[in-house]
Protein backbone atom coordinates (compact mmCIF):
# COMPACT_ATOMS: atom_id res chain seq x y z
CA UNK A 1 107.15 64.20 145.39
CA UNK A 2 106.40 67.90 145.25
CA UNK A 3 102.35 69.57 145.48
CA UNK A 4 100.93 72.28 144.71
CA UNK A 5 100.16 73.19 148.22
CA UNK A 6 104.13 72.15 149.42
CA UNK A 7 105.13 74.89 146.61
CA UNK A 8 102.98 77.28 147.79
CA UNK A 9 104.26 76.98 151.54
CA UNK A 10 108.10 77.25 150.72
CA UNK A 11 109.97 80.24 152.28
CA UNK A 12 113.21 81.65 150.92
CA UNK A 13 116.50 81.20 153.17
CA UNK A 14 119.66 82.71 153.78
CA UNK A 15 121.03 80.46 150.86
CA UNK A 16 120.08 78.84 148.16
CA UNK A 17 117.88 75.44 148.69
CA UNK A 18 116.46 72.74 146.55
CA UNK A 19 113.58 70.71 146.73
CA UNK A 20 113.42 67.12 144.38
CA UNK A 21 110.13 65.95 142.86
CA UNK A 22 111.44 62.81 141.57
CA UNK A 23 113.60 61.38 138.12
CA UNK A 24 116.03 64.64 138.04
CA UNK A 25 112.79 67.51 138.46
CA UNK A 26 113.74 69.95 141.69
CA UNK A 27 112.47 73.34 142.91
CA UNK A 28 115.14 75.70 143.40
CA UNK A 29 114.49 78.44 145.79
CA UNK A 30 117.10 81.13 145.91
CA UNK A 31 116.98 84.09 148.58
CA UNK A 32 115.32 86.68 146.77
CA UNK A 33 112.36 84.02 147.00
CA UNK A 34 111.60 82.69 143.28
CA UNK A 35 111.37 79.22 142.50
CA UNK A 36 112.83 77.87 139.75
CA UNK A 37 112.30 74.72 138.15
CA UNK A 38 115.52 72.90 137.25
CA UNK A 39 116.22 69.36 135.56
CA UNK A 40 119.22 67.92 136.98
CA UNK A 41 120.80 64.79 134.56
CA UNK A 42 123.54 63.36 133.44
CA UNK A 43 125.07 63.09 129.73
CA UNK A 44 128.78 61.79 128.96
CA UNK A 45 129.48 61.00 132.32
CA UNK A 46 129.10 64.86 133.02
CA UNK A 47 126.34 66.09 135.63
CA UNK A 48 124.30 68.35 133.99
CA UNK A 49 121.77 71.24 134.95
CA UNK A 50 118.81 72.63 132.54
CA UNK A 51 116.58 75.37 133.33
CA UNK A 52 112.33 74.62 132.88
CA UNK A 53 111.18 78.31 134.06
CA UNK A 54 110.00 79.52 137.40
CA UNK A 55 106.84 79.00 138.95
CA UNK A 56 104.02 79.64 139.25
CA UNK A 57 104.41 80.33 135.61
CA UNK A 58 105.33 76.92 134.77
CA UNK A 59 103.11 74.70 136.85
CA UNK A 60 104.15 71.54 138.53
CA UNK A 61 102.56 69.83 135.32
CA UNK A 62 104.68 71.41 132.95
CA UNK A 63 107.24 70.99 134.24
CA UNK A 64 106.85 67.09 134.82
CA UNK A 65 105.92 67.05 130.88
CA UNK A 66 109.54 69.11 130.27
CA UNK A 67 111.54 66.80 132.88
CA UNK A 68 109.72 63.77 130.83
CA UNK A 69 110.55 65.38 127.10
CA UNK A 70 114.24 65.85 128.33
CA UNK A 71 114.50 62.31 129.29
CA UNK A 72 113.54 60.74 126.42
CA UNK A 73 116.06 63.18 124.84
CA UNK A 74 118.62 61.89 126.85
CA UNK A 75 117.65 58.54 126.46
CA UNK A 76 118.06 58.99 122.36
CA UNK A 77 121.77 60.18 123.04
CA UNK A 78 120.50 63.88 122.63
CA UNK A 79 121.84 66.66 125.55
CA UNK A 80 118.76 68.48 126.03
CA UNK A 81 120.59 71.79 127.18
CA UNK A 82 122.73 71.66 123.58
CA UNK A 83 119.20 70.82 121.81
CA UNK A 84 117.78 74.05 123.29
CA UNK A 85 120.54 76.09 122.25
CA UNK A 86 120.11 74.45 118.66
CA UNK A 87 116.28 75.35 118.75
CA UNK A 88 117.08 78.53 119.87
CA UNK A 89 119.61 79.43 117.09
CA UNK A 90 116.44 78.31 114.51
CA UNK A 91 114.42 80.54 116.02
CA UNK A 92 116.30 83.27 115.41
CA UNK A 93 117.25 82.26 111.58
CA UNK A 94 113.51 81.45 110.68
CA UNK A 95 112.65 83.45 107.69
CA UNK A 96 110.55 86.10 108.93
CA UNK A 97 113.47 86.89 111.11
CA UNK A 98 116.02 87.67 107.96
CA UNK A 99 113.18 89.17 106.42
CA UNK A 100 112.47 91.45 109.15
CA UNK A 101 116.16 92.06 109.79
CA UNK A 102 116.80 92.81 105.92
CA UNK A 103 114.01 95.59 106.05
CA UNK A 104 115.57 97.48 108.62
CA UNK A 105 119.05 97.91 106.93
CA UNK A 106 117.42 98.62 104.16
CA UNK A 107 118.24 102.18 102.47
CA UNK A 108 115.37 103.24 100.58
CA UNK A 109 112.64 105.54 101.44
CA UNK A 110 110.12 105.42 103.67
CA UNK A 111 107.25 104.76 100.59
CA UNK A 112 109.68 102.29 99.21
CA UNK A 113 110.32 100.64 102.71
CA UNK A 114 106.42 100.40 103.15
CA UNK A 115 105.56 98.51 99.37
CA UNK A 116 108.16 96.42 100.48
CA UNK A 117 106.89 95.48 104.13
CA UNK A 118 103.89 95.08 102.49
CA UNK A 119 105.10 92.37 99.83
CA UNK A 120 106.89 90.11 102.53
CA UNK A 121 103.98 90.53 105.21
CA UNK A 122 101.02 89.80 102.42
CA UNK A 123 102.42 86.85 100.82
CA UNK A 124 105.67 85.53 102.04
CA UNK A 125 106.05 85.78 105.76
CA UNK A 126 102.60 83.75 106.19
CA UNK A 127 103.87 81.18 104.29
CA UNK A 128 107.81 80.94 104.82
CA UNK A 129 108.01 82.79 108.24
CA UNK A 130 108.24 80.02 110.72
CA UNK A 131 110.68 77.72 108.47
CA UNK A 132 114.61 78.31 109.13
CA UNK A 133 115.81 80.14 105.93
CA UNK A 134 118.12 77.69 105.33
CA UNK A 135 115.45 75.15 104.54
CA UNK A 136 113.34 77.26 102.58
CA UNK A 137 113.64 75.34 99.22
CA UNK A 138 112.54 77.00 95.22
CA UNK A 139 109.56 74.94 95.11
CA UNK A 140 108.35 76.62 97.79
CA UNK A 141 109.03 79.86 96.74
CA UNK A 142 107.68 79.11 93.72
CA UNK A 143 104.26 78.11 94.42
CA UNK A 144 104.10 81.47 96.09
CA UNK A 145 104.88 83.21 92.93
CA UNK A 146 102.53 80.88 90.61
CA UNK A 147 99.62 81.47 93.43
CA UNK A 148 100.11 85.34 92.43
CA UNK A 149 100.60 84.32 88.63
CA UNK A 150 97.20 82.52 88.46
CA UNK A 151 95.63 85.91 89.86
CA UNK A 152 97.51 87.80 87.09
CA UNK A 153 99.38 89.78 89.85
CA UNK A 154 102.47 89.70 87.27
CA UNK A 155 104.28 92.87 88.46
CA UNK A 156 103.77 91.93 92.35
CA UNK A 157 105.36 88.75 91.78
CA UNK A 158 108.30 90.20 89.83
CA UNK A 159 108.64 92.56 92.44
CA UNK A 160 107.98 90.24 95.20
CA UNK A 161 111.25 87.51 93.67
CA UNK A 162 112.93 90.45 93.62
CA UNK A 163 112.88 91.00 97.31
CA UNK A 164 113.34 87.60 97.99
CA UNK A 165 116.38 87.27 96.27
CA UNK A 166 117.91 90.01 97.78
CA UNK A 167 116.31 88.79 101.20
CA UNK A 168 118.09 84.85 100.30
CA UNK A 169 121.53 86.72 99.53
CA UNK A 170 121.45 89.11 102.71
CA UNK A 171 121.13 85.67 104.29
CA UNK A 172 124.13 84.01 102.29
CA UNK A 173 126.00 87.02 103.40
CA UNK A 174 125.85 86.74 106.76
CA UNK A 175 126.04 82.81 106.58
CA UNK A 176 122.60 81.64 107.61
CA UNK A 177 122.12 80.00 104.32
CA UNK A 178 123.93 78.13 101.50
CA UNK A 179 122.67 79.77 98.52
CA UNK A 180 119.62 81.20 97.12
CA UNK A 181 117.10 79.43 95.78
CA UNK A 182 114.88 82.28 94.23
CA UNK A 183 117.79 82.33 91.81
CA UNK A 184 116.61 78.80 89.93
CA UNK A 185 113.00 80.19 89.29
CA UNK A 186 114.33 82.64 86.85
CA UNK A 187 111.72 82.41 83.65
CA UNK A 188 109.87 80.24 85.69
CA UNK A 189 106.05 82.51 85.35
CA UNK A 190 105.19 85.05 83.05
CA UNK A 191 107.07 88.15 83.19
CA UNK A 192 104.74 91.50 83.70
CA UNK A 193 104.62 93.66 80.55
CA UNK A 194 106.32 97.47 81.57
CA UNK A 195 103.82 100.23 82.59
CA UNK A 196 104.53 103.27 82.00
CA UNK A 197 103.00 106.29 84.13
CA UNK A 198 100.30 108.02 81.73
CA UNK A 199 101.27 111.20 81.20
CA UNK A 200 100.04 114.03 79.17
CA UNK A 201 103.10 115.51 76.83
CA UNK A 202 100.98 117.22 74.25
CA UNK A 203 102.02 121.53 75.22
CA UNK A 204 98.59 122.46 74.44
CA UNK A 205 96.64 119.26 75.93
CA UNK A 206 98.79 120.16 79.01
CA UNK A 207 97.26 124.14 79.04
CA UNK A 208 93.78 122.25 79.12
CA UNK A 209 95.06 120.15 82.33
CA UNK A 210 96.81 123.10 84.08
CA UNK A 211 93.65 125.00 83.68
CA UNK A 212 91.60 122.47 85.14
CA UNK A 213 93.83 122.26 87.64
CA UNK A 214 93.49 125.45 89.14
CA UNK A 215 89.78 125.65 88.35
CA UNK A 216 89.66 122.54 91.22
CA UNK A 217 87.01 123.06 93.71
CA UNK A 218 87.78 120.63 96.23
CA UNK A 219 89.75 120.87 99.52
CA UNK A 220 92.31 123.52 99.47
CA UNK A 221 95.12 121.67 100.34
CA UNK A 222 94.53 119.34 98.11
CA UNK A 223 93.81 121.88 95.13
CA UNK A 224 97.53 123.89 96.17
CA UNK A 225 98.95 120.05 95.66
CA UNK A 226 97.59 120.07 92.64
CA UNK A 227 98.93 123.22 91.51
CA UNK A 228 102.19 122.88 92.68
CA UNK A 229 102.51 119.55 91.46
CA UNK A 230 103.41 120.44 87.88
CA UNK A 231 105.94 122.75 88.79
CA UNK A 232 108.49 121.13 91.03
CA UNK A 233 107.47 117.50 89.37
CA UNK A 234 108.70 115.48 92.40
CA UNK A 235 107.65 111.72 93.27
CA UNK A 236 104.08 111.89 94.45
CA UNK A 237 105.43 110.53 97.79
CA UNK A 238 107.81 113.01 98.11
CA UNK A 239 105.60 115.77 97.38
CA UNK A 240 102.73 114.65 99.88
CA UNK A 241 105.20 114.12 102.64
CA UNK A 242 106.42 117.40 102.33
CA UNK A 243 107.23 119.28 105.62
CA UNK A 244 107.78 123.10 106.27
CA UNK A 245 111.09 122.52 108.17
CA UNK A 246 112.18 121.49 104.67
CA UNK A 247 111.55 124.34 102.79
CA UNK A 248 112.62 127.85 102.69
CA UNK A 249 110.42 130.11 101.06
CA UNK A 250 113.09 133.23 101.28
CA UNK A 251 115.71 131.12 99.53
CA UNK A 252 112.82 129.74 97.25
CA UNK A 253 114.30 126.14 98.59
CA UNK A 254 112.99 122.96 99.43
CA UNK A 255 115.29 120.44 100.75
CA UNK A 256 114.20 116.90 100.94
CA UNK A 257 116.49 114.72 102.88
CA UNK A 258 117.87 111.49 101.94
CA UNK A 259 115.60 109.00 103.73
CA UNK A 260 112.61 110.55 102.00
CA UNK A 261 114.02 109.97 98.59
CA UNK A 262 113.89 106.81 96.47
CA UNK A 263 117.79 106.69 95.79
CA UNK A 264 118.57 107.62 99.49
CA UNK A 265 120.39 111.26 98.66
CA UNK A 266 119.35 114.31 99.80
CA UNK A 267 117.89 116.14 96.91
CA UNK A 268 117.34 120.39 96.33
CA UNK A 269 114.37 121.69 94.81
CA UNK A 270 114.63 125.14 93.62
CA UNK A 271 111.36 126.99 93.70
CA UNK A 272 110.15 128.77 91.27
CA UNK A 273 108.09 132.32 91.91
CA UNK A 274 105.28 130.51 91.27
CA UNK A 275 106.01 127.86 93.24
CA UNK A 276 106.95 130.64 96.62
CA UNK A 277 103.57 132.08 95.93
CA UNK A 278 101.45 128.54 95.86
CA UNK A 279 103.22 127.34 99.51
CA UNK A 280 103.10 131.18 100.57
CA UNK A 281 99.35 130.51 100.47
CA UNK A 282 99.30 127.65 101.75
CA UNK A 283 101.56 128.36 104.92
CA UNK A 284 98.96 130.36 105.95
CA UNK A 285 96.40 127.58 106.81
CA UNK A 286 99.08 124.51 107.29
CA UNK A 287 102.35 126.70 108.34
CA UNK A 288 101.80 126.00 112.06
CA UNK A 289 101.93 121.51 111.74
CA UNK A 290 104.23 119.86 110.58
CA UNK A 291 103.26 118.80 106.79
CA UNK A 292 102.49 120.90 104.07
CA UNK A 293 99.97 119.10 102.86
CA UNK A 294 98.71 117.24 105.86
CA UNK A 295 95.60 115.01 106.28
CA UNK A 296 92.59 116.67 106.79
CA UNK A 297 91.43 113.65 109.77
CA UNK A 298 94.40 114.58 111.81
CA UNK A 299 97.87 116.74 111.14
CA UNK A 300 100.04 114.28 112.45
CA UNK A 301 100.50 112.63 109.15
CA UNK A 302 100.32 113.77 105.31
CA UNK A 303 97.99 113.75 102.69
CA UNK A 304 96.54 111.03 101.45
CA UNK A 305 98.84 108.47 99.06
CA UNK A 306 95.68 108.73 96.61
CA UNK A 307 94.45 112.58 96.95
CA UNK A 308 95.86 114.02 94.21
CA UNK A 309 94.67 110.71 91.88
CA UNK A 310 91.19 111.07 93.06
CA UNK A 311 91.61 114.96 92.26
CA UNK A 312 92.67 113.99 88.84
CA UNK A 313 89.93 111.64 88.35
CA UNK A 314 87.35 114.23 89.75
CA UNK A 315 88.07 116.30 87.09
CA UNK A 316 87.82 114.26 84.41
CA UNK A 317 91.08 112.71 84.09
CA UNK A 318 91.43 108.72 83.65
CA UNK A 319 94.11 106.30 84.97
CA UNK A 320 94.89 105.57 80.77
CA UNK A 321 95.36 109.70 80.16
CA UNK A 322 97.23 111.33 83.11
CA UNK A 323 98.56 110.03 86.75
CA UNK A 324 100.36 111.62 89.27
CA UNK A 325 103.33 110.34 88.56
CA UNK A 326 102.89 111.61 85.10
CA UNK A 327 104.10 115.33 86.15
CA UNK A 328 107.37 114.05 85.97
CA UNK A 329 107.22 112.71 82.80
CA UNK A 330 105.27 115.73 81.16
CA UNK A 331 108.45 117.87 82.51
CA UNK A 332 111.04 115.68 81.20
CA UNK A 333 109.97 115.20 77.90
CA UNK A 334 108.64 119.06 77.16
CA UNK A 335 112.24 120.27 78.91
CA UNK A 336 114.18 117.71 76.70
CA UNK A 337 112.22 119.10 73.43
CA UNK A 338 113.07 122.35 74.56
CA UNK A 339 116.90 121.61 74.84
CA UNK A 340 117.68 121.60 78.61
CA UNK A 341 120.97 119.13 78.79
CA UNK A 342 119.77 115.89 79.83
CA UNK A 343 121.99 115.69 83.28
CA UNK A 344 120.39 118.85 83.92
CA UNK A 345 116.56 117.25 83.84
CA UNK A 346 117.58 114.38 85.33
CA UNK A 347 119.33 116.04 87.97
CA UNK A 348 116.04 117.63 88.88
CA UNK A 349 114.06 114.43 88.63
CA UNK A 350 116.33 113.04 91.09
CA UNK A 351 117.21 109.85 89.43
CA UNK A 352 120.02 107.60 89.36
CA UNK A 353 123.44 107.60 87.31
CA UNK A 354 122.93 104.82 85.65
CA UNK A 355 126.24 104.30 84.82
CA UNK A 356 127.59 103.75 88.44
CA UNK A 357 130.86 103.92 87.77
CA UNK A 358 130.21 107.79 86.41
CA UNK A 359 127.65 107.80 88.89
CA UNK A 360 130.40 107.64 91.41
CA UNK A 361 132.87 110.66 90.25
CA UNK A 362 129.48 112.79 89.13
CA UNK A 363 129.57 115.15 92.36
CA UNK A 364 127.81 117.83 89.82
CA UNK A 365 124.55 119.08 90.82
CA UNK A 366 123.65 122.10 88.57
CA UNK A 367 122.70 123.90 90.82
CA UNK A 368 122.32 127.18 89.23
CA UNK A 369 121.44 125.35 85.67
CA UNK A 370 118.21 124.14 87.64
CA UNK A 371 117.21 127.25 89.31
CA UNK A 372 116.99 129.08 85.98
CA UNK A 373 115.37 125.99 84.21
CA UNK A 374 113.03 125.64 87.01
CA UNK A 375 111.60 129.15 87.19
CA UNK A 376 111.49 129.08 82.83
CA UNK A 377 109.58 125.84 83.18
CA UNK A 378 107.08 127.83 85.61
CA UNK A 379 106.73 130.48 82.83
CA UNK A 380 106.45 128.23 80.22
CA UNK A 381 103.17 126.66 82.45
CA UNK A 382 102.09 129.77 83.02
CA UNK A 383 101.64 131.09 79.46
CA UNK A 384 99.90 127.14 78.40
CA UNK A 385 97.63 127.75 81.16
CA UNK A 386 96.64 131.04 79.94
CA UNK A 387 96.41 130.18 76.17
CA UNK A 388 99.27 132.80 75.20
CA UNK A 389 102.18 132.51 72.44
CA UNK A 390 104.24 129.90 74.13
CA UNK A 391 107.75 131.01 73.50
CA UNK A 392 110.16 128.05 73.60
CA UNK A 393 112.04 128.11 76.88
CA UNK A 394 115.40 126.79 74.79
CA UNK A 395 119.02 128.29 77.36
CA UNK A 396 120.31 131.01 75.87
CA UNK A 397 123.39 130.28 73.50
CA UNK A 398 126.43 130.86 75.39
C-alpha cells in the first residue's frame, strides 16, 4: 500500500518504474520525475491501462475513489477507458458548446453578434448549457420561452426561438443531433406585435427637429453625431462605431467594411458637403484615436449605444415621436416622395435584395446615382432647417 510520505520520497530513474497501491491503483514514475497515477485492469480478456492524473494534483485519496468508481464500472460490464471517451465526446456536444461554436461562424455584425450572445447567455445557456444537445427536448425549450411570455418579453422570445432554431439545425448539420425540436413550438406563445422605429416624416416637422438638432448644447461629439446623423442615415451602430481609417474626407467617402454591417457587405457612403464639413470639425478634436465618435471615459471604444437617444430625449423628443433609428426611415420615405428609384434608396440604406435570387445577379451599386442623391438630400435638409422654399429634390428628367 502506497503513503503519502512513500510518494513524497520517490526519485525518478533511468527508466520508467511503477509502484502498486493495491486492486489495479499504481504510481508511475517516468524519468523526467512526475508521477502519474494509472489504473491497470482487465476487460474482454484484454489488459487494460487508464490514466487518473498525476500527483500531487490528484491525491492518494482520489485516486483510490477513481480506482474504486472504475471497478464497479468494470464490474457492470462497462470499460472505463471507452466510458471516458463517451463522457468526453458529451462534453464537447453539451449545448452551450454548439451554442458557443454557432456564434463564432456566425456572419453578422458585431452589434448583431452581441444581441445575440446576449439572448443565449441571459436565458438559454443557464438553463440548457450543461445538457448534450441531443437531449435537449421542446418542452424544455419551451418553458424557456413561456417564462419570457409570462413577463411579456414577446419580441425577445421570438427572437430568442429564432436563434435556437438556427442553433438546433447548425447542430443537425454537423450531426450532433437528430432534429430540431424548437421547430414543434411553432404558435406555441403569443407572437410580438411589429414595432416600427418612430420616425418623423412630416418635411416641415423634420425642419423643427433638424433645428433642434444643431441648437444641441451637450457634448460636442455627441452634438456632430447628431448632426450628421440625418444626412448619411446609417444604422445607429454603424454610425457610432465609425472610425477615421474608414473615411476619406478628400474623396467625401466613408467606407464601412463588411463585418460592421448587418448584411455582412461592405457598404460606401458618399458624403455630402455638408457631411465633409461636420467630420472636418470634428477631426479636429477626435482625428488623432481611432473612432469618430469615441467615448468620452476612454477612446478605446465608441460612443455610447444610447447617446444619441438620450440626446433626442434631452431635447424634447419621446421614444413614441422620433428614435435613432428613425433617420433612416425619415430619408427613405421623403426620397421615395421625391422620386429617387427605389434600388437607388435602398442601395443607400444598405439593405437586403429581398428577392435572393435577383439579389444574387444585382452587382449594381449606383454609385454615382447616390452621390448626387446624397448631396440633394443634404440641400434639401439644409433649406427645412432654415425655413426656406423647399424645392423638391425630384432627378432631373433624362
Amino acid at each position: 500500500m502506497l503513503t503519502d510520505t512513500k510518494l513524497k520520497t520517490q526519485r525518478p530513474r533511468a527508466t520508467l518504474y511503477r509502484l502498486a497501491d493495491g486492486n489495479g491503483l499504481c504510481i508511475e514514475v517516468p524519468p523526467n520525475g512526475s508521477r502519474l497515477w494509472r489504473f491497470r485492469y482487465r476487460f474482454s480478456g484484454t489488459a487494460r491501462m487508464l490514466s487518473l492524473g498525476a500527483w500531487p494534483a490528484v491525491t492518494l485519496a482520489d485516486a483510490r475513489q477513481q480506482r474504486d468508481e472504475a471497478r464497479k464500472l468494470v464490474a457492470k460490464g462497462i470499460d472505463p477507458s471507452a466510458e471516458r471517451q463517451r463522457e468526453k465526446r458529451t462534453e464537447r456536444q453539451t449545448f452551450e458548446v454548439i451554442a458557443r461554436e454557432w456564434l463564432a461562424r456566425r456572419e453578422v455584425s458585431e452589434v448583431t453578434l452581441s444581441k445575440d450572445r446576449w439572448l443565449l447567455e441571459d436565458f438559454a445557456i443557464p438553463k440548457l448549457g450543461s445538457k448534450p444537445i441531443a437531449d435537449v427536448t421542446a418542452a424544455d425549450v419551451l418553458a424557456i420561452l413561456q417564462n419570457l411570455e409570462q413577463r411579456d418579453m414577446l419580441e425577445t422570445a421570438s427572437r430568442l426561438r429564432a436563434k435556437l432554431s438556427a442553433i438546433f439545425r447548425y447542430a443537425v448539420s454537423t450531426l450532433r443531433a437528430q432534429h430540431d425540436p424548437v421547430g414543434a413550438l411553432r404558435g406555441a406563445i403569443k407572437s410580438a406585435k411589429v414595432k416600427h422605429h418612430a420616425a418623423i416624416t412630416d418635411p416641415l416637422k423634420l425642419g423643427e427637429l433638424l433645428r433642434a438638432l444643431h441648437g444641441y448644447r451637450g457634448g460636442y461629439v455627441v452634438a456632430c453625431a447628431l448632426k450628421l446623423a440625418p444626412l448619411v442615415f446609417t444604422r445607429p451602430g454603424e454610425l457610432r462605431h465609425a472610425e477615421w481609417a474608414e473615411i476619406d474626407l478628400d474623396a467625401a467617402t466613408w467606407c464601412i467594411p463588411a463585418h460592421k454591417m448587418k448584411m455582412r457587405a461592405s457598404h460606401i457612403v458618399p458624403l455630402s458637403t455638408q457631411a465633409v464639413a461636420i467630420l472636418r470639425d470634428l477631426h479636429a478634436l477626435t482625428g488623432r484615436g481611432k473612432y469618430a465618435f469615441p467615448n468620452p471615459r476612454t477612446s478605446g471604444r465608441p460612443m455610447s449605444e444610447n447617446a444619441i437617444t438620450a440626446a433626442l430625449r434631452a431635447l424634447g423628443y419621446d421614444g413614441q415621436t422620433m428614435t435613432a433609428h428613425g433617420f433612416r426611415s425619415s430619408a427613405s420615405t421623403l426620397l421615395h416622395e421625391q422620386g429617387y428609384p427605389s434600388d437607388v434608396i435602398e442601395r443607400q440604406l444598405a439593405h437586403k435584395e429581398a428577392n435572393a435570387v435577383k439579389d444574387a445577379y444585382n452587382r449594381a451599386q449606383h454609385l454615382p446615382e447616390r452621390v448626387k442623391m446624397m448631396q440633394a438630400w443634404s440641400d434639401y435638409c439644409d433649406a427645412l432647417r432654415i425655413g426656406a422654399d423647399v424645392v423638391p429634390i425630384r432627378r432631373k428628367s433624362q
